[in-house]
Protein backbone atom coordinates (compact mmCIF):
# COMPACT_ATOMS: atom_id res chain seq x y z
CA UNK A 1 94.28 79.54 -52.23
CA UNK A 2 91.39 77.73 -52.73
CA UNK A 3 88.66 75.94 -50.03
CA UNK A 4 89.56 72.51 -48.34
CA UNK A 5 86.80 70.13 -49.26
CA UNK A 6 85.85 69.87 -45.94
CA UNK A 7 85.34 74.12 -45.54
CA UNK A 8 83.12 73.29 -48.76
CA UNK A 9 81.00 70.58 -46.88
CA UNK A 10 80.75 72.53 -43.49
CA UNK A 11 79.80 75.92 -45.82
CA UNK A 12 76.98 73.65 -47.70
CA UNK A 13 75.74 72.57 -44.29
CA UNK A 14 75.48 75.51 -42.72
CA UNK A 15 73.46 76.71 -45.75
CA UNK A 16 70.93 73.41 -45.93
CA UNK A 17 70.65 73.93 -41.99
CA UNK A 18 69.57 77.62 -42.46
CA UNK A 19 67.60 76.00 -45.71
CA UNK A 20 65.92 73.97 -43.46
CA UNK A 21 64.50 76.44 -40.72
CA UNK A 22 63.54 79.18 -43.18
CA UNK A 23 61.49 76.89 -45.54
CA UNK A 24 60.05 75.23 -42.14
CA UNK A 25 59.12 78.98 -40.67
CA UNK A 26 58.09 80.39 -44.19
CA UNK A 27 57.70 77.86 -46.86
CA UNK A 28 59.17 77.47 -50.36
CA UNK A 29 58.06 80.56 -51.80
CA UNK A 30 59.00 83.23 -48.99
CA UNK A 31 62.20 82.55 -48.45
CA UNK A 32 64.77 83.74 -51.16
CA UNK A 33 68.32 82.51 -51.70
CA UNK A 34 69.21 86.04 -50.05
CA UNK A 35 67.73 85.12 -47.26
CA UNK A 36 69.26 81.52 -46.67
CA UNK A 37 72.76 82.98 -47.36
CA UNK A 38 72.13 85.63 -44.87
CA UNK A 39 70.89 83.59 -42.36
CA UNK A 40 73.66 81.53 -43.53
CA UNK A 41 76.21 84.08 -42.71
CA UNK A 42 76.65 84.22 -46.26
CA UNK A 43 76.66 86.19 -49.44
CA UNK A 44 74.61 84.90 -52.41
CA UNK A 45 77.76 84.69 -54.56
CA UNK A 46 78.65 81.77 -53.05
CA UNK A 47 74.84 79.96 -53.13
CA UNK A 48 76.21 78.81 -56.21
CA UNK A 49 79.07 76.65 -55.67
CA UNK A 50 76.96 74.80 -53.99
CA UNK A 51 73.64 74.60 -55.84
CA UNK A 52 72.02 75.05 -59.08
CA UNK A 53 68.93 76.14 -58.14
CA UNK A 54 66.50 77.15 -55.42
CA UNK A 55 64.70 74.09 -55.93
CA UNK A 56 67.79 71.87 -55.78
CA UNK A 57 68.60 73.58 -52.24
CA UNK A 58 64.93 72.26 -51.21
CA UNK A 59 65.77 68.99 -51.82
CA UNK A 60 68.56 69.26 -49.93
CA UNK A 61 66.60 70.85 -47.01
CA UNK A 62 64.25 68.13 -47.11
CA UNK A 63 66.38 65.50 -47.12
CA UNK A 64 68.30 66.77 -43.91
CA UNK A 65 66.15 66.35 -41.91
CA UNK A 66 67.14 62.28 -41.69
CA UNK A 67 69.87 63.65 -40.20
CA UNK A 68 68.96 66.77 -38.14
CA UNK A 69 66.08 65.03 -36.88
CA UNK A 70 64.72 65.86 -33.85
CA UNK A 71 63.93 62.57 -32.43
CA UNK A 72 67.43 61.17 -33.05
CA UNK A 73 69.13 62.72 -29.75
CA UNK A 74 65.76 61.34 -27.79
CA UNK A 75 66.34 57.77 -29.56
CA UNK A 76 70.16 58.03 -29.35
CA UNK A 77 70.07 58.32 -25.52
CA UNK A 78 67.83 55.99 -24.57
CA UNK A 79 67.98 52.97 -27.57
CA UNK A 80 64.97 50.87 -28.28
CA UNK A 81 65.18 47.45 -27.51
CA UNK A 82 63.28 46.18 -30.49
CA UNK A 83 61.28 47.16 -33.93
CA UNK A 84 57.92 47.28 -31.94
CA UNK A 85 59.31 49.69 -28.83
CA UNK A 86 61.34 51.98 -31.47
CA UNK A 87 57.96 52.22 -33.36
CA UNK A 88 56.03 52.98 -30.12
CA UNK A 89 58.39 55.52 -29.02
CA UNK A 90 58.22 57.41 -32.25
CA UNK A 91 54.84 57.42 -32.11
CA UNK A 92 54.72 59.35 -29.09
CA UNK A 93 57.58 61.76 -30.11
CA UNK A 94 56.17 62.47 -33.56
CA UNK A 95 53.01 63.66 -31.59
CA UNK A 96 54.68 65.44 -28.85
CA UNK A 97 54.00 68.69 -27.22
CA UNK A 98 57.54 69.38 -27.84
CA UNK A 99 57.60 68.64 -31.38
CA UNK A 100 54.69 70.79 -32.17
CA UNK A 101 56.63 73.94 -30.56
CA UNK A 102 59.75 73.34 -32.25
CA UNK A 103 59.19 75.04 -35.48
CA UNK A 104 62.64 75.28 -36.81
CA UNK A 105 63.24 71.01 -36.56
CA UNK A 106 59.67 70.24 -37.70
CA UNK A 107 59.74 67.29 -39.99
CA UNK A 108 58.96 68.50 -43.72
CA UNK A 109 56.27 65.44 -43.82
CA UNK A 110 54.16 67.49 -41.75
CA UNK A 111 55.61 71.01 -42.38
CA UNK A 112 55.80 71.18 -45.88
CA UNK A 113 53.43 69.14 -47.77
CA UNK A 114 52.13 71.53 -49.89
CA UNK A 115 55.68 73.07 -50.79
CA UNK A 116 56.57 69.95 -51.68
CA UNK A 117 53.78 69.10 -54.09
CA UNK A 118 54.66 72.20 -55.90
CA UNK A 119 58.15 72.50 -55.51
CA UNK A 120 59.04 69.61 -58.64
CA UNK A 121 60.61 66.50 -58.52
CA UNK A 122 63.54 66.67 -57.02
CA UNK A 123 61.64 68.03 -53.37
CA UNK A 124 59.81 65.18 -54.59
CA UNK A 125 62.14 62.69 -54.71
CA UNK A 126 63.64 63.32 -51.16
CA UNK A 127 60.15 64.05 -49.60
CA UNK A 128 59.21 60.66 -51.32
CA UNK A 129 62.18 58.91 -49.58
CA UNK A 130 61.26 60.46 -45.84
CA UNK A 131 58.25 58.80 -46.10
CA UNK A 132 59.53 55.23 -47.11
CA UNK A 133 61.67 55.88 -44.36
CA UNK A 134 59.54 56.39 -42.02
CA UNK A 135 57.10 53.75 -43.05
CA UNK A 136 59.62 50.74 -43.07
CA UNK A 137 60.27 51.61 -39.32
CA UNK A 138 56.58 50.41 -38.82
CA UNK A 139 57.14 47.91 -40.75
CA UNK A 140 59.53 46.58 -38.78
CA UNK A 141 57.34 46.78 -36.16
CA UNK A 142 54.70 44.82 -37.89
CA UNK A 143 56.20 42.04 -39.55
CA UNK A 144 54.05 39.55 -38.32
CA UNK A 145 50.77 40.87 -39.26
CA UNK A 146 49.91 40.29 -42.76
CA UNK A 147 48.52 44.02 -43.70
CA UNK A 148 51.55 45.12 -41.63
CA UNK A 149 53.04 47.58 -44.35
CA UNK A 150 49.37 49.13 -45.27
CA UNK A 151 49.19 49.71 -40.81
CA UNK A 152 52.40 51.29 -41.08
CA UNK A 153 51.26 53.39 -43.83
CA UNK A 154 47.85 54.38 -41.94
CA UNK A 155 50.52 55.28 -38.79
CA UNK A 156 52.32 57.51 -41.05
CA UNK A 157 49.40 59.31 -42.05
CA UNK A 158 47.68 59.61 -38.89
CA UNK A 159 51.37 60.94 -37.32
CA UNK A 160 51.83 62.96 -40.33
CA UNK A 161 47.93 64.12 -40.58
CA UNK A 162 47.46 64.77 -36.87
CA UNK A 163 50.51 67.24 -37.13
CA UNK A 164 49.33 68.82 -40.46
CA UNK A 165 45.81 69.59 -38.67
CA UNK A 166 47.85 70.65 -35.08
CA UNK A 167 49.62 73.21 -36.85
CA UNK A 168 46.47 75.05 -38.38
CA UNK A 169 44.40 75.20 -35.12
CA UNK A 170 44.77 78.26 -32.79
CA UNK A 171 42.78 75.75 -30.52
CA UNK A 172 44.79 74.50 -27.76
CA UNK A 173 42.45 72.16 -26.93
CA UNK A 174 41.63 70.99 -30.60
CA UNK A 175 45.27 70.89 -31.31
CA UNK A 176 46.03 68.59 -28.16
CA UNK A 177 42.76 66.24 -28.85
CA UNK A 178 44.15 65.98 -33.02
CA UNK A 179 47.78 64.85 -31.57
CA UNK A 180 45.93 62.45 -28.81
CA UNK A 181 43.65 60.49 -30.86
CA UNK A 182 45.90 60.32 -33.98
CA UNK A 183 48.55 58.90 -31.28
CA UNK A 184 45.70 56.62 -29.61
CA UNK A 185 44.79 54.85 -33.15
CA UNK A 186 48.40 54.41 -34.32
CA UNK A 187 49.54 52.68 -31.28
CA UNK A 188 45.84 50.42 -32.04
CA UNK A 189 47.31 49.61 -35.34
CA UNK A 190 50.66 48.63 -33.88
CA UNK A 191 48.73 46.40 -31.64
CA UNK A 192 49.24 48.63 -28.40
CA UNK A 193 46.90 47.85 -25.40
């Protein structure tokens, strides 16, 4: 008898999920379709009624992250009342303590980069489309200021950057001053006080 389609979806999640927190701990290259599957709870046999490739499993992984986010639950419970708070308050949550230590949710802007860059262009394509994401929310934020979409591009690389650089320190201190002062000129180019 074979698979509802909703067994299918629920088995391809659970295999993007553990996707997701391998490439995040290891990167591309480390982490073998064994390895997912087992993590998975998995045998590789089945990787491929679900994927083509490795690479098209990246994508995947990537792209999941719009929904396994880890600011959603934070944004979810207490809503923003407009553009310029929800931009505010992902400011501070991209750059948070508690974003830094959780390794397995880390956004693939920051935790993947370089993966990405050499992982071809479908990784591409979906890292490509977290960052537009990301951007139009400060956009949103800065509608009325004419060179609002180039700020909200400079936020997203000072969020993005500041993380990068965070992650490669084993400098408390340096890692805490990189989070503070990419925080402190992002909220200065969404016209924070």
């Amino acid at each position: 008898m074979p698979y509802t389609s909703e067994h299918k979806a629920r088995t391809r999640e659970r295999i993007v999920e553990s996707a997701r927190k391998l490439f995040n701990r290891h990167g591309f290259e480390q982490v073998s379709i064994d390895t997912v599957m087992s993590e998975a709870g998995l045998t590789r046999g089945g990787f491929y009624n679900h994927f083509q490739s490795k690479d098209e499993l990246y994508a995947a992984a990537v792209a999941s992250f719009s929904t396994c986010n880890p600011f959603a639950a934070d944004i979810a419970a207490n809503p923003a009342t407009d553009a310029r708070e929800l931009a505010h308050r992902l400011v501070d949550l991209y750059l948070s303590d508690a974003v830094l230590a959780d390794i397995d949710s880390h956004c693939p802007l920051y935790a993947l980069p370089e993966d990405v860059a050499r992982a071809g262009l479908s990784p591409q394509k979906a890292y490509t489309t977290l960052i537009r994401n990301l951007t139009q929310v400060f956009s949103g934020a800065l509608a009325a200021y004419p060179d609002g979409d180039s700020r909200a591009q400079a936020i997203v690389s000072l969020c993005v950057g500041g993380m990068v650089l965070a992650r490669t320190t084993d400098d408390a201190s340096l890692r805490a001053t990189l989070r503070s002062s990419a925080r402190q000129q992002a909220l200065a180019l969404l016209g924070a006080n």
